[in-house]
Each structure stands twice: as structure tokens, then as C-alpha cells.
PDB file of N, CA and C in Angstrom:
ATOM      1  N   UNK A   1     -33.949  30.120  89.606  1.00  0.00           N
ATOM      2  CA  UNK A   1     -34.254  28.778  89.168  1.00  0.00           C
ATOM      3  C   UNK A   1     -34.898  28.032  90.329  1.00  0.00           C
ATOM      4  N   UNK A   2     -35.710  27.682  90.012  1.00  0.00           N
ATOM      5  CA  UNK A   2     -36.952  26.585  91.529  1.00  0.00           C
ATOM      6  C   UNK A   2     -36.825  25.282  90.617  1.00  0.00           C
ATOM      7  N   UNK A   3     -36.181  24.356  92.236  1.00  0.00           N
ATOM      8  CA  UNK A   3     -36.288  23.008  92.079  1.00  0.00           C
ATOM      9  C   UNK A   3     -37.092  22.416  92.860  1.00  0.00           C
ATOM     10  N   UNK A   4     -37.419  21.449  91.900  1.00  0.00           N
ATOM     11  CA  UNK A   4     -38.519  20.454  92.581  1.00  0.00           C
ATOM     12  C   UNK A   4     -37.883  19.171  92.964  1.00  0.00           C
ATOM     13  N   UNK A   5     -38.256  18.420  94.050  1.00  0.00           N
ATOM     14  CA  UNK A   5     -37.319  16.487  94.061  1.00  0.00           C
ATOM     15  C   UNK A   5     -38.940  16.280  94.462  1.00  0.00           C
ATOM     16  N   UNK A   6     -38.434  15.225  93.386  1.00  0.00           N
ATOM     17  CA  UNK A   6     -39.809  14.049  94.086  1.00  0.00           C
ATOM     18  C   UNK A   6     -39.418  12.582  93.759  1.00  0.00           C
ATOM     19  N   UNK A   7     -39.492  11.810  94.819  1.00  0.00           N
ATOM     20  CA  UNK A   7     -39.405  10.493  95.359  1.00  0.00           C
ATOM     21  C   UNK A   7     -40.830   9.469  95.073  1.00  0.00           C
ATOM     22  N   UNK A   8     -40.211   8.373  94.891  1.00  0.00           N
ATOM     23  CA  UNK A   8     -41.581   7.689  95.008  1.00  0.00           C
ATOM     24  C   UNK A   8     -41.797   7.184  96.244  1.00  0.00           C
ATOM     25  N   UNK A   9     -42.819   5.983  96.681  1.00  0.00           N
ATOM     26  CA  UNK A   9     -43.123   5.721  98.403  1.00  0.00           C
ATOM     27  C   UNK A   9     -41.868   4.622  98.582  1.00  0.00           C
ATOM     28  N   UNK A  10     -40.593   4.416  97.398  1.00  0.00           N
ATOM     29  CA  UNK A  10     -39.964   3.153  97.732  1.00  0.00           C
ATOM     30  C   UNK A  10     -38.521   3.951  98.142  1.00  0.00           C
ATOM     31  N   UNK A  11     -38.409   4.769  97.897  1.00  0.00           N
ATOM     32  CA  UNK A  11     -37.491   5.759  98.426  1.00  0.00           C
ATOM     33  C   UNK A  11     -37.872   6.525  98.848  1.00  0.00           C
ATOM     34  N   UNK A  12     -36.714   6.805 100.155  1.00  0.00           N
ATOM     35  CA  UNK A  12     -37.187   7.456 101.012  1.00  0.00           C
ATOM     36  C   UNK A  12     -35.789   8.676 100.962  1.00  0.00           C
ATOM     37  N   UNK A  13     -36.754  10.034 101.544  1.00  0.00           N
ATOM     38  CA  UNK A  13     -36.006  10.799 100.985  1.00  0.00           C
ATOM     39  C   UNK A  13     -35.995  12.280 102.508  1.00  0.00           C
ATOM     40  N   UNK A  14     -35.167  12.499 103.926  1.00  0.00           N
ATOM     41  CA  UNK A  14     -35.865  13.311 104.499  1.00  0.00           C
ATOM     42  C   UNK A  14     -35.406  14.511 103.894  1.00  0.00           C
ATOM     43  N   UNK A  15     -35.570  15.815 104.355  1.00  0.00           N
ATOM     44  CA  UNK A  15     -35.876  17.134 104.078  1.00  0.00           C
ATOM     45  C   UNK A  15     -34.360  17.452 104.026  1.00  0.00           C
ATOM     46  N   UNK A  16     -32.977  17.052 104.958  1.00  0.00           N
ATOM     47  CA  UNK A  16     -31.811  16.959 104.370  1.00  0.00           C
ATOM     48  C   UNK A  16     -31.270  16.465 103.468  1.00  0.00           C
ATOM     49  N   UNK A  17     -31.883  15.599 103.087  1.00  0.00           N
ATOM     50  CA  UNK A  17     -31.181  14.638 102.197  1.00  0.00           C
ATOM     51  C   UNK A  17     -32.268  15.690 100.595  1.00  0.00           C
ATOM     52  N   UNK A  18     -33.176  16.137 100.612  1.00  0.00           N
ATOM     53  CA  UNK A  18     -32.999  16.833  99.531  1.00  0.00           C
ATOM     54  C   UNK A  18     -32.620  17.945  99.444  1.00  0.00           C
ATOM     55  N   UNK A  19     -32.753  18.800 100.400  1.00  0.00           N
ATOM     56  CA  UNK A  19     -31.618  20.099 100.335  1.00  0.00           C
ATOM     57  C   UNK A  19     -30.157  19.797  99.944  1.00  0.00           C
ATOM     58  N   UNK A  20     -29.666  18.471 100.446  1.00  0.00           N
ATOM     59  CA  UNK A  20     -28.384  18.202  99.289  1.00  0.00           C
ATOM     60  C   UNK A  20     -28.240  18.124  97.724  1.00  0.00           C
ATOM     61  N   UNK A  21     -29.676  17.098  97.372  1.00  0.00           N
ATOM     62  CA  UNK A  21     -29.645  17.122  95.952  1.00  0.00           C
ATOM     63  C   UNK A  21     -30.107  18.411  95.683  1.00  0.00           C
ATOM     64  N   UNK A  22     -31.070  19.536  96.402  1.00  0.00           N
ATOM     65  CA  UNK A  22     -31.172  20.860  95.422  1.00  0.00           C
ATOM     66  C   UNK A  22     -29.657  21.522  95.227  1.00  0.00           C
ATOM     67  N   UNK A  23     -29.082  21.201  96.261  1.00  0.00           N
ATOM     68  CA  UNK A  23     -28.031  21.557  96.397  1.00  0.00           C
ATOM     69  C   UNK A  23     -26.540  21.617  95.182  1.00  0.00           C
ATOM     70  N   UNK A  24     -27.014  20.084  94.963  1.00  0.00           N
ATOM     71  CA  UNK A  24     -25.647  19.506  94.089  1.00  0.00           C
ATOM     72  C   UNK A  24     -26.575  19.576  92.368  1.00  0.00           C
ATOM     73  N   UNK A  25     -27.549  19.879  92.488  1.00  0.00           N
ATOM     74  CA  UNK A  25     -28.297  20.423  91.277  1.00  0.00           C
ATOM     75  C   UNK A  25     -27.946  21.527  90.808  1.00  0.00           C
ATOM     76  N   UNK A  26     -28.088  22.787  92.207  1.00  0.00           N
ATOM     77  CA  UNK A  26     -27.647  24.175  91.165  1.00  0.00           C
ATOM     78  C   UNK A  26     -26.127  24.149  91.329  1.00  0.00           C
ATOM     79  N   UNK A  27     -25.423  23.199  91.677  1.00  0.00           N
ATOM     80  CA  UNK A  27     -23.915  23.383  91.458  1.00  0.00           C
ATOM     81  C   UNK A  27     -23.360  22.814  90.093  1.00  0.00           C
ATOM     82  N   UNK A  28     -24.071  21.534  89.467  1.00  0.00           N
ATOM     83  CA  UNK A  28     -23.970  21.138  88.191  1.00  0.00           C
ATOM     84  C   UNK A  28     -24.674  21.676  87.100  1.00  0.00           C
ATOM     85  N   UNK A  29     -25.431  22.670  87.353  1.00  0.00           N
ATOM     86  CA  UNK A  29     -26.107  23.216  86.788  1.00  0.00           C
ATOM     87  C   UNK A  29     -26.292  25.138  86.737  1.00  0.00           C
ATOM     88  N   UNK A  30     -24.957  25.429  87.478  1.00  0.00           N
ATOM     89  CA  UNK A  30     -24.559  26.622  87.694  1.00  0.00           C
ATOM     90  C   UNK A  30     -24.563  27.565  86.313  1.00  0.00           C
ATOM     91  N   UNK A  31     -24.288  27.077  85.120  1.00  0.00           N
ATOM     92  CA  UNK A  31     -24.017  27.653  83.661  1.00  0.00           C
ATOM     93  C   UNK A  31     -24.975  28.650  83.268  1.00  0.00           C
ATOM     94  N   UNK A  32     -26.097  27.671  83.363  1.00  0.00           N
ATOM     95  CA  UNK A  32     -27.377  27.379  83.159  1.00  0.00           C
ATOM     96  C   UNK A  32     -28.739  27.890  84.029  1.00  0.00           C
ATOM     97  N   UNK A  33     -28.323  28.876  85.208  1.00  0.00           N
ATOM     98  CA  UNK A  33     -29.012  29.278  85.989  1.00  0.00           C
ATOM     99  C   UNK A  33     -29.888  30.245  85.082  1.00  0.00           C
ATOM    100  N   UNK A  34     -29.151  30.946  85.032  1.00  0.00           N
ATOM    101  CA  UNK A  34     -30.208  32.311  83.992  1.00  0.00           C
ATOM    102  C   UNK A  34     -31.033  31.874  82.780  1.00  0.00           C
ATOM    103  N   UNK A  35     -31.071  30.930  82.555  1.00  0.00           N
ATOM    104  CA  UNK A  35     -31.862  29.741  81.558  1.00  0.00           C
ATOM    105  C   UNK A  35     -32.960  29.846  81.643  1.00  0.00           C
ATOM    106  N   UNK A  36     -32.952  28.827  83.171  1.00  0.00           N
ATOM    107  CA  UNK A  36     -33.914  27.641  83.239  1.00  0.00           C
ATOM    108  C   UNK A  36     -34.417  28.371  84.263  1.00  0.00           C
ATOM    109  N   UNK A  37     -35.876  28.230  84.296  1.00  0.00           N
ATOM    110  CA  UNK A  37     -36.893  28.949  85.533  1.00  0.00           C
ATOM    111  C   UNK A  37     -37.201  27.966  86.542  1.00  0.00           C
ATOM    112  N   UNK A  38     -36.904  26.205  85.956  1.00  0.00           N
ATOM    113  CA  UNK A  38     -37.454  25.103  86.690  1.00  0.00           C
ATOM    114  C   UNK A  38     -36.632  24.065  86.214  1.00  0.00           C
ATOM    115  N   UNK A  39     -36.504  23.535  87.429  1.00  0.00           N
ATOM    116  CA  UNK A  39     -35.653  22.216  87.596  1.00  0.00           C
ATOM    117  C   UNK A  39     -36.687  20.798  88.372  1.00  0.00           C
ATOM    118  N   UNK A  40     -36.636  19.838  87.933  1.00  0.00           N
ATOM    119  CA  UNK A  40     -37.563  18.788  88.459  1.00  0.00           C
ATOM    120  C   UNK A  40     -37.052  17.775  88.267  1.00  0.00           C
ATOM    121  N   UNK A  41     -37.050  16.829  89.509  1.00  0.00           N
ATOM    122  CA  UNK A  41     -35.831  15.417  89.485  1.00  0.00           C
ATOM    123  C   UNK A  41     -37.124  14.738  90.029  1.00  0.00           C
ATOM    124  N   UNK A  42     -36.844  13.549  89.435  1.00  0.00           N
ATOM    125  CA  UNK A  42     -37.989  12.226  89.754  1.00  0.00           C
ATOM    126  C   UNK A  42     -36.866  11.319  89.772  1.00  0.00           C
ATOM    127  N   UNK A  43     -37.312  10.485  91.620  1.00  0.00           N
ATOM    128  CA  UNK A  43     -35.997   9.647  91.787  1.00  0.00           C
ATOM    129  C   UNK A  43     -37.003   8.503  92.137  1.00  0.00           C
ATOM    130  N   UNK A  44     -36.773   7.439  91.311  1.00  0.00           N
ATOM    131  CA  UNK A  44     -38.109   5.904  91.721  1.00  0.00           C
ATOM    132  C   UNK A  44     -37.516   4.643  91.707  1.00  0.00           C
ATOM    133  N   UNK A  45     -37.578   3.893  92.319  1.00  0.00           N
ATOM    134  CA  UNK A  45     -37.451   2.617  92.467  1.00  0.00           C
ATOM    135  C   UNK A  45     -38.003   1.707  91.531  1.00  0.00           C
ATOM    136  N   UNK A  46     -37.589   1.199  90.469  1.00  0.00           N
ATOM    137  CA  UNK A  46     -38.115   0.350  89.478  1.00  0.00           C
ATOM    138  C   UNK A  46     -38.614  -1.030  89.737  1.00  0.00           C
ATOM    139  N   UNK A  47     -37.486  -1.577  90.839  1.00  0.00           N
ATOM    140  CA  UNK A  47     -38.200  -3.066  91.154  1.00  0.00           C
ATOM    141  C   UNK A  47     -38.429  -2.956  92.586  1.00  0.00           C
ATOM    142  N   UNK A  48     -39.495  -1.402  93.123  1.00  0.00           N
ATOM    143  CA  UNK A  48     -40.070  -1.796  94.645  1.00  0.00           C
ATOM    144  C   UNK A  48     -38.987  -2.383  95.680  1.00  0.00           C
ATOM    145  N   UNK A  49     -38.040  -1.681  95.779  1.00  0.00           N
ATOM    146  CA  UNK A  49     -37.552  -2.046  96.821  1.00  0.00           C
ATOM    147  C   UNK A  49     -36.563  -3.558  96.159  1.00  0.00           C
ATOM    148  N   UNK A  50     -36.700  -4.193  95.693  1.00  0.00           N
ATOM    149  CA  UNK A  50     -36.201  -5.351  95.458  1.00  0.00           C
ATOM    150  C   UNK A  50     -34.794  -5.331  94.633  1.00  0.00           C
ATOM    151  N   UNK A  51     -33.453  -5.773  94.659  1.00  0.00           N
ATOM    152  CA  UNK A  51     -32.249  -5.195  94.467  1.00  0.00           C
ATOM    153  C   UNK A  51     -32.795  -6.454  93.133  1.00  0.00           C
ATOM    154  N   UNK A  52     -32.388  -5.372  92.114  1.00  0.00           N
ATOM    155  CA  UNK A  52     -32.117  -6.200  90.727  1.00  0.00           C
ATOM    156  C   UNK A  52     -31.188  -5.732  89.760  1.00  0.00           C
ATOM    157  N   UNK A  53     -30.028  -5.097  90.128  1.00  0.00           N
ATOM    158  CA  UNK A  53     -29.038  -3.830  89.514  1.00  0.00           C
ATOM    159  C   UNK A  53     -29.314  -2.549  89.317  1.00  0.00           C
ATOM    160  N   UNK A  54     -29.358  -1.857  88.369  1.00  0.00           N
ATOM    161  CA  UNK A  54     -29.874  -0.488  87.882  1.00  0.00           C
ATOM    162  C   UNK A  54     -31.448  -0.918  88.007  1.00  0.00           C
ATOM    163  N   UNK A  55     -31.920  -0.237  89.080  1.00  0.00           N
ATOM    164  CA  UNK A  55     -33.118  -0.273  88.874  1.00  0.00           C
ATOM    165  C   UNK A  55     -33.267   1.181  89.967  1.00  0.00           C
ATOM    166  N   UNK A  56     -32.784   1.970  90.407  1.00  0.00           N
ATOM    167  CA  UNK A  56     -33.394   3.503  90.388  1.00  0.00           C
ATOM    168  C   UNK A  56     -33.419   4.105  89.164  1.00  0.00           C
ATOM    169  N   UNK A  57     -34.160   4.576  88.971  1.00  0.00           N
ATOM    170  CA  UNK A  57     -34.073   5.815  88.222  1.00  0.00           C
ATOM    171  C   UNK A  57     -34.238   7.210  88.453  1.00  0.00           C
ATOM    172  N   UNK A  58     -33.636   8.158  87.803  1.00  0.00           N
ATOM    173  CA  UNK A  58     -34.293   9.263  87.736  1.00  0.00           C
ATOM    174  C   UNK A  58     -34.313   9.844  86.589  1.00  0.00           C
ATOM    175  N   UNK A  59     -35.223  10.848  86.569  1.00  0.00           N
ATOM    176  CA  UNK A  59     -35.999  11.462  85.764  1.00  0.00           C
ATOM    177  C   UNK A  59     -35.586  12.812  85.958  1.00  0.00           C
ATOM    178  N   UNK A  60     -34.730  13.487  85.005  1.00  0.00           N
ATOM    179  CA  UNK A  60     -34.315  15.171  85.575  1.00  0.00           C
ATOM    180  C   UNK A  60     -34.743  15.975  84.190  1.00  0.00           C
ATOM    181  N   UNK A  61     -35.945  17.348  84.767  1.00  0.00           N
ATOM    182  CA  UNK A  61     -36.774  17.499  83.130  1.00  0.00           C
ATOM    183  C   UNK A  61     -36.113  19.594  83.497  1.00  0.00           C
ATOM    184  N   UNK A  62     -35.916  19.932  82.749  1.00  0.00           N
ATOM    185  CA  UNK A  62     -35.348  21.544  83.302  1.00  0.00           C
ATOM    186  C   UNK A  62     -36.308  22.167  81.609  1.00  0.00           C
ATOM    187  N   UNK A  63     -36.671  23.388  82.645  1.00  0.00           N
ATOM    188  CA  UNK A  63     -37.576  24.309  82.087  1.00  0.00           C
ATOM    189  C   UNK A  63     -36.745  25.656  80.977  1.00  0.00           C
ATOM    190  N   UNK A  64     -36.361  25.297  80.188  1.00  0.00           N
ATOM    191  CA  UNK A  64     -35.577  27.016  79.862  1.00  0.00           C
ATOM    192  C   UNK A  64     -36.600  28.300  79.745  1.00  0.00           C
ATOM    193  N   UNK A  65     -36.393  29.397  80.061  1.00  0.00           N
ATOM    194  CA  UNK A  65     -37.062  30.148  79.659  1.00  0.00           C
ATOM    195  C   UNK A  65     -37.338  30.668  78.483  1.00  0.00           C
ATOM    196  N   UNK A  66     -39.108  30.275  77.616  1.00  0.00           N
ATOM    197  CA  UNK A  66     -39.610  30.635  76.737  1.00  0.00           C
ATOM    198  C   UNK A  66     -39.163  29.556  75.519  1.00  0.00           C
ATOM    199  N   UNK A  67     -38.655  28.099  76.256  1.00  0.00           N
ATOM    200  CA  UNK A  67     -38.524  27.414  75.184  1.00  0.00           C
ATOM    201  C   UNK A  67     -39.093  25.900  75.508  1.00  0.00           C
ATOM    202  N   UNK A  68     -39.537  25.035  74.904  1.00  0.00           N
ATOM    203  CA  UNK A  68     -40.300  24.020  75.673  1.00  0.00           C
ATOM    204  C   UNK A  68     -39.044  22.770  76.462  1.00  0.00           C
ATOM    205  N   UNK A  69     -39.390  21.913  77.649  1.00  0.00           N
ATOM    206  CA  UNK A  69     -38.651  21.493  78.584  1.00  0.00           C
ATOM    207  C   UNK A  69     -38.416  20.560  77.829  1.00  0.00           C
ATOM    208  N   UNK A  70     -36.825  20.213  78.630  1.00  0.00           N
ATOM    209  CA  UNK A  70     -36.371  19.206  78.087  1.00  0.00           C
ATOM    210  C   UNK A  70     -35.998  18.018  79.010  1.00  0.00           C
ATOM    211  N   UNK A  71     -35.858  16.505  78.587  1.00  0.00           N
ATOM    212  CA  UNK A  71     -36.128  15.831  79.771  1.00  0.00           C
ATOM    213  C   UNK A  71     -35.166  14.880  79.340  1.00  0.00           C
ATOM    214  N   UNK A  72     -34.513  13.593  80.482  1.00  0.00           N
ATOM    215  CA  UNK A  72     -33.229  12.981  80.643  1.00  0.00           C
ATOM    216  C   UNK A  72     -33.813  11.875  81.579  1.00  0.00           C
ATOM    217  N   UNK A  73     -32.899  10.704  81.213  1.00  0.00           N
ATOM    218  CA  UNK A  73     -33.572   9.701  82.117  1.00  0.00           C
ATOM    219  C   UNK A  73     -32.611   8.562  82.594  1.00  0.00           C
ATOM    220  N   UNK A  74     -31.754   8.551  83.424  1.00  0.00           N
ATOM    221  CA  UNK A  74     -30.885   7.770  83.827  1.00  0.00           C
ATOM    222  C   UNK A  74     -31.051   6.359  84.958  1.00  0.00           C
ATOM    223  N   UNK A  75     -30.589   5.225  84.771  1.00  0.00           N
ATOM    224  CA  UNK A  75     -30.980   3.932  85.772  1.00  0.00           C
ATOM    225  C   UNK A  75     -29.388   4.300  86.475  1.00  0.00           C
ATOM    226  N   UNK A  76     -29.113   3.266  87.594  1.00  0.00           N
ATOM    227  CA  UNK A  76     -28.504   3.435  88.252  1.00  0.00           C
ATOM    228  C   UNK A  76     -28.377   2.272  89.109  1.00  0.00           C
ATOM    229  N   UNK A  77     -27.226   1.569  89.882  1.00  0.00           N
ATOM    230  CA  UNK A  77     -27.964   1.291  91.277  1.00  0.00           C
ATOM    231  C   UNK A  77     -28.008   1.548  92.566  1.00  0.00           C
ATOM    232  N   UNK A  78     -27.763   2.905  92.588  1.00  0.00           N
ATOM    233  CA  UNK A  78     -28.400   4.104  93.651  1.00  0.00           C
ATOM    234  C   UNK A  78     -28.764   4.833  92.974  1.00  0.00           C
ATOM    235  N   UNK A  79     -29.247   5.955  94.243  1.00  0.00           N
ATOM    236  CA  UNK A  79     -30.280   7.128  93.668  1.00  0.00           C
ATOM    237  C   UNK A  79     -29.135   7.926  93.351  1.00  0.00           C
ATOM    238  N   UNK A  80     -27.898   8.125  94.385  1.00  0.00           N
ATOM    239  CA  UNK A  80     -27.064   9.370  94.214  1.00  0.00           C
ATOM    240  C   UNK A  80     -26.109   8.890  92.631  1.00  0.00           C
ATOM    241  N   UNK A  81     -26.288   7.330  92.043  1.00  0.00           N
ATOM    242  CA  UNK A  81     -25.596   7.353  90.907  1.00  0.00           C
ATOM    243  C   UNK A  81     -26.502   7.823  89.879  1.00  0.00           C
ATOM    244  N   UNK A  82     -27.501   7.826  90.176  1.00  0.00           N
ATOM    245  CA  UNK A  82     -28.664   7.713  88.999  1.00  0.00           C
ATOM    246  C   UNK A  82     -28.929   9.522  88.734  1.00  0.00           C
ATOM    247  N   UNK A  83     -28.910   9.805  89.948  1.00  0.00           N
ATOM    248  CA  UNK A  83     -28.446  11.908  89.812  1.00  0.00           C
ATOM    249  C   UNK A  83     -28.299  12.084  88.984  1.00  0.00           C
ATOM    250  N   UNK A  84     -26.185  11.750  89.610  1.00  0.00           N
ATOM    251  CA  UNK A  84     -25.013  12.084  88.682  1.00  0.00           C
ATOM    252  C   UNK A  84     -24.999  11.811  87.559  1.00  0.00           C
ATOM    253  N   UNK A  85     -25.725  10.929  86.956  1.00  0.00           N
ATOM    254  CA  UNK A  85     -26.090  10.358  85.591  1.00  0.00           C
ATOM    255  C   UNK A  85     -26.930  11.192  84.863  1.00  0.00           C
ATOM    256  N   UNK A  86     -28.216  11.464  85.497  1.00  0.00           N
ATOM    257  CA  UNK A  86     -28.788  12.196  84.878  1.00  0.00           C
ATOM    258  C   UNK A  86     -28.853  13.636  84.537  1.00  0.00           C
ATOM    259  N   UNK A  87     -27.741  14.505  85.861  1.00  0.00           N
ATOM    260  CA  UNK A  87     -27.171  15.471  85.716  1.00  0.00           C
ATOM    261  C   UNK A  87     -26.959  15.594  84.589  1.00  0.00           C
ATOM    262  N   UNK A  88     -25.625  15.046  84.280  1.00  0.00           N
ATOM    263  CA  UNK A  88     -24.042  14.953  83.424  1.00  0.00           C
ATOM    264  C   UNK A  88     -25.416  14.798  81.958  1.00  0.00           C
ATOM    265  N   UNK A  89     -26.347  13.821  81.774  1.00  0.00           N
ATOM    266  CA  UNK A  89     -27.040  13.832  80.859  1.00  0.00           C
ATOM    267  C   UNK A  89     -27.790  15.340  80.278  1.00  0.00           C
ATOM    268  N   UNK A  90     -28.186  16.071  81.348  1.00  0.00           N
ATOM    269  CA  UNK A  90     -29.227  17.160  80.846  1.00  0.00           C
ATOM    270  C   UNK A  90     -28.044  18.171  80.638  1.00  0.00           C
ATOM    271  N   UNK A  91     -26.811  18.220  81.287  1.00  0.00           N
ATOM    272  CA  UNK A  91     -25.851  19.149  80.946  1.00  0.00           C
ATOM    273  C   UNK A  91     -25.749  19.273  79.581  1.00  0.00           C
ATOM    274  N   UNK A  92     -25.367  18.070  79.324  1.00  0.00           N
ATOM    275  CA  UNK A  92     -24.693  17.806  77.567  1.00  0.00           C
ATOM    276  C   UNK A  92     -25.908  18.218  76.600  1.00  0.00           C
ATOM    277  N   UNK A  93     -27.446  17.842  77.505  1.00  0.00           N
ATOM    278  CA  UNK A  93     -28.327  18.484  76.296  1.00  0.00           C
ATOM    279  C   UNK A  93     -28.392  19.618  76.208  1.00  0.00           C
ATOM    280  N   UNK A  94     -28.338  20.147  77.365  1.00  0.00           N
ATOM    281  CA  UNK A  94     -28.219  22.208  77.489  1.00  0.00           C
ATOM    282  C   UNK A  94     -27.065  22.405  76.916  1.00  0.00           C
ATOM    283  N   UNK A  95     -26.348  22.381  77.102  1.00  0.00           N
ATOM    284  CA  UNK A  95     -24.779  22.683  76.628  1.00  0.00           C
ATOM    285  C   UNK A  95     -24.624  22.543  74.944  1.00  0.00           C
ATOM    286  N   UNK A  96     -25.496  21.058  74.633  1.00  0.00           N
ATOM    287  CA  UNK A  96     -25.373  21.167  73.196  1.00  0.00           C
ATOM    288  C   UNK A  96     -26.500  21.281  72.263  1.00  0.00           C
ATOM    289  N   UNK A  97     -27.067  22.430  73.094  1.00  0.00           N
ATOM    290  CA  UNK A  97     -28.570  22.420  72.515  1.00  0.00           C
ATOM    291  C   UNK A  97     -28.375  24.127  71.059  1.00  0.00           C
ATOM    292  N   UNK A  98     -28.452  24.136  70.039  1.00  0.00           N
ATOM    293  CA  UNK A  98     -28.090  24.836  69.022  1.00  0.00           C
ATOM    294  C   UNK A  98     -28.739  25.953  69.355  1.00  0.00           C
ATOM    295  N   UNK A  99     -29.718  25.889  69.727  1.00  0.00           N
ATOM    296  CA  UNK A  99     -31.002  27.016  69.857  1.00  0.00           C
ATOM    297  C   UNK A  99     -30.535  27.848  71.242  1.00  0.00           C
ATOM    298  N   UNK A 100     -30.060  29.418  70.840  1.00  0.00           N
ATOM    299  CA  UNK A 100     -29.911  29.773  72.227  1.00  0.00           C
ATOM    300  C   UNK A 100     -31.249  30.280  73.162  1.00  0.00           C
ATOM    301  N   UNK A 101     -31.368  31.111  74.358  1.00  0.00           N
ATOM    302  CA  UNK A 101     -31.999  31.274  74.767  1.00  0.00           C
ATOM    303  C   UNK A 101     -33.803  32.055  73.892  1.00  0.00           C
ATOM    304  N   UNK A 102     -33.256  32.828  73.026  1.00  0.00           N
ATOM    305  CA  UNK A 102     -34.618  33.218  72.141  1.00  0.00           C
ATOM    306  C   UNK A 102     -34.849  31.997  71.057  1.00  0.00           C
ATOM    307  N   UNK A 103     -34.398  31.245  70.752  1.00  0.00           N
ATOM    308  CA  UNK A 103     -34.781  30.071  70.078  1.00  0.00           C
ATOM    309  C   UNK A 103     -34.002  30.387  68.813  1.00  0.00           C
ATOM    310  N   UNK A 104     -32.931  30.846  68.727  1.00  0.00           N
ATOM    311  CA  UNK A 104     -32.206  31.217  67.275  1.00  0.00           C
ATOM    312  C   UNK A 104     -31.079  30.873  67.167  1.00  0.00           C
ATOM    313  N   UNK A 105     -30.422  29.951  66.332  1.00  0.00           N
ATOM    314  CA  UNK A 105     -29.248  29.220  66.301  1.00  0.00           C
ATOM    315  C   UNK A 105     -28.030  30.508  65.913  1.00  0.00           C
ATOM    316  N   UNK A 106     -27.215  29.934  67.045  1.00  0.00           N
ATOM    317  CA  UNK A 106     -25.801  31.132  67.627  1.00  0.00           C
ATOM    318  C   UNK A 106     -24.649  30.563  66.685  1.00  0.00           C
ATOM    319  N   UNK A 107     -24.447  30.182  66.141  1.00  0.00           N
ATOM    320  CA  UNK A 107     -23.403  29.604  65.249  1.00  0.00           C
ATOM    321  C   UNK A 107     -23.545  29.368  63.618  1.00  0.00           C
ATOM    322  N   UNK A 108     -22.598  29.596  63.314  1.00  0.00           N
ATOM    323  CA  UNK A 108     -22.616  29.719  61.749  1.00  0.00           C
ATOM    324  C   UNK A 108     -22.544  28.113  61.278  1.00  0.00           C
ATOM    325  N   UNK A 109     -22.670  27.662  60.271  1.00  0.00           N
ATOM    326  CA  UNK A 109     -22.418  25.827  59.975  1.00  0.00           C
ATOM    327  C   UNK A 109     -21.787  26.336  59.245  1.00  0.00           C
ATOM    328  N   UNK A 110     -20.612  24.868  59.188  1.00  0.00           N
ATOM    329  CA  UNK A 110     -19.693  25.222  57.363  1.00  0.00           C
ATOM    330  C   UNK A 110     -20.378  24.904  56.186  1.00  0.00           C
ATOM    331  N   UNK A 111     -21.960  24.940  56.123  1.00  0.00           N
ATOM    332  CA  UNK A 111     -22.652  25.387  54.742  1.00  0.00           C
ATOM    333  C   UNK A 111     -23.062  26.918  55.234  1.00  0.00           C
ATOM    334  N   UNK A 112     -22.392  27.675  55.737  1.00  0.00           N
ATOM    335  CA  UNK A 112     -22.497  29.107  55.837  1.00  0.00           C
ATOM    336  C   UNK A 112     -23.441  29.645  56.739  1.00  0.00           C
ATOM    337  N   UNK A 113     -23.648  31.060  57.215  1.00  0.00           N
ATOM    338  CA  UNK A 113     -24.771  31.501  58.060  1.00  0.00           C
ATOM    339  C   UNK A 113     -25.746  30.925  58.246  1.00  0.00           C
ATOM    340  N   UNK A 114     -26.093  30.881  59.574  1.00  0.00           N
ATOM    341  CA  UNK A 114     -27.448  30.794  59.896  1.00  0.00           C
ATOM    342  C   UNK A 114     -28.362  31.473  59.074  1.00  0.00           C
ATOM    343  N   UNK A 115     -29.702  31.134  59.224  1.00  0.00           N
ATOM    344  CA  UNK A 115     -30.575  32.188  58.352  1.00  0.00           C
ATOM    345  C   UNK A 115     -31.817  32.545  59.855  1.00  0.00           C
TER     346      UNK A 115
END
């Protein structure tokens, strides 16, 4: 799985400080490794620097393999809340996404088999 972080110019982000978030990415996202080929976090400042509450966001979009990406979008007012937010968000969509990895629903409904 290859992750991407990208920052805008209002956050600032050095080369440790994202080896943590790749970091705390494939740890919340451990399930899900054999999935996803790509992981991509967009972390931006909504009001430029200027404190107005939730105003980071990020943007966390994960690639599954052979199925089209899916994307999550959490405010915050930090970057490291706005993550954890958007983490915990793309989990629940992977996690409760019907379609398994070949695109074919793994569960029966109580109106009977899949078809």
C-alpha cells in the first residue's frame, strides 16, 4: 500500500511529522492493507491560517484494488483531529462497503442470496 500526504502552503508539515501520519495511517488502516494499492491524505487550512474553529480539513481518498476510490472528508480544529476523523471515517466506509474485493456482494440479505 503507497501513501501519499499532501499539505497545503498554510500548513506546514516537515518530513517527520509525515512519516508519523504514514505511520498512524497504515496502523488504522492495517485490515485493509491487501486492499488498497493507494492511500492519499490532503491536510488544508480552510481559513489561511486564521483560527475560526474547524477549519482544517482533510481529505483521505484510498484506492482498493480493481475497484474505483473512495473518498472522506473531515474539518477539525487541528490537523492531527481532522486525521483521526477522517481515518475512523474511511474505516467505516471500507469496513462497510458490501462489495468485496472482486466487486461481488459477500453476504446473503434476509430477501435471500445474493445473485
Amino acid at each position: 500500500m503507497e501513501i501519499q500526504v499532501n499539505t497545503d502552503h498554510n500548513i506546514t508539515a516537515h518530513q517527520a511529522r509525515i512519516a508519523d501520519i504514514e505511520i498512524e495511517i497504515r496502523a488504522v488502516l492495517v485490515h485493509f492493507v491487501d486492499q488498497l494499492t493507494r492511500v492519499e491524505v490532503h491536510l488544508s487550512d480552510e481559513s489561511a491560517g486564521r483560527s475560526s474553529g474547524e477549519d482544517i480539513r482533510c481529505v483521505a481518498q484510498a484506492r482498493p484494488a480493481g475497484r474505483a476510490p473512495v473518498a472522506v472528508t473531515d474539518h477539525a480544529a487541528t490537523a492531527d483531529a481532522a486525521l483521526r476523523g477522517a481515518l475512523r471515517k474511511l474505516t467505516r466506509l471500507l469496513g462497510n462497503d458490501p462489495a468485496g474485493p472482486t466487486g461481488h456482494h459477500t453476504h446473503d440479505s434476509i430477501r435471500g442470496p445474493q445473485r
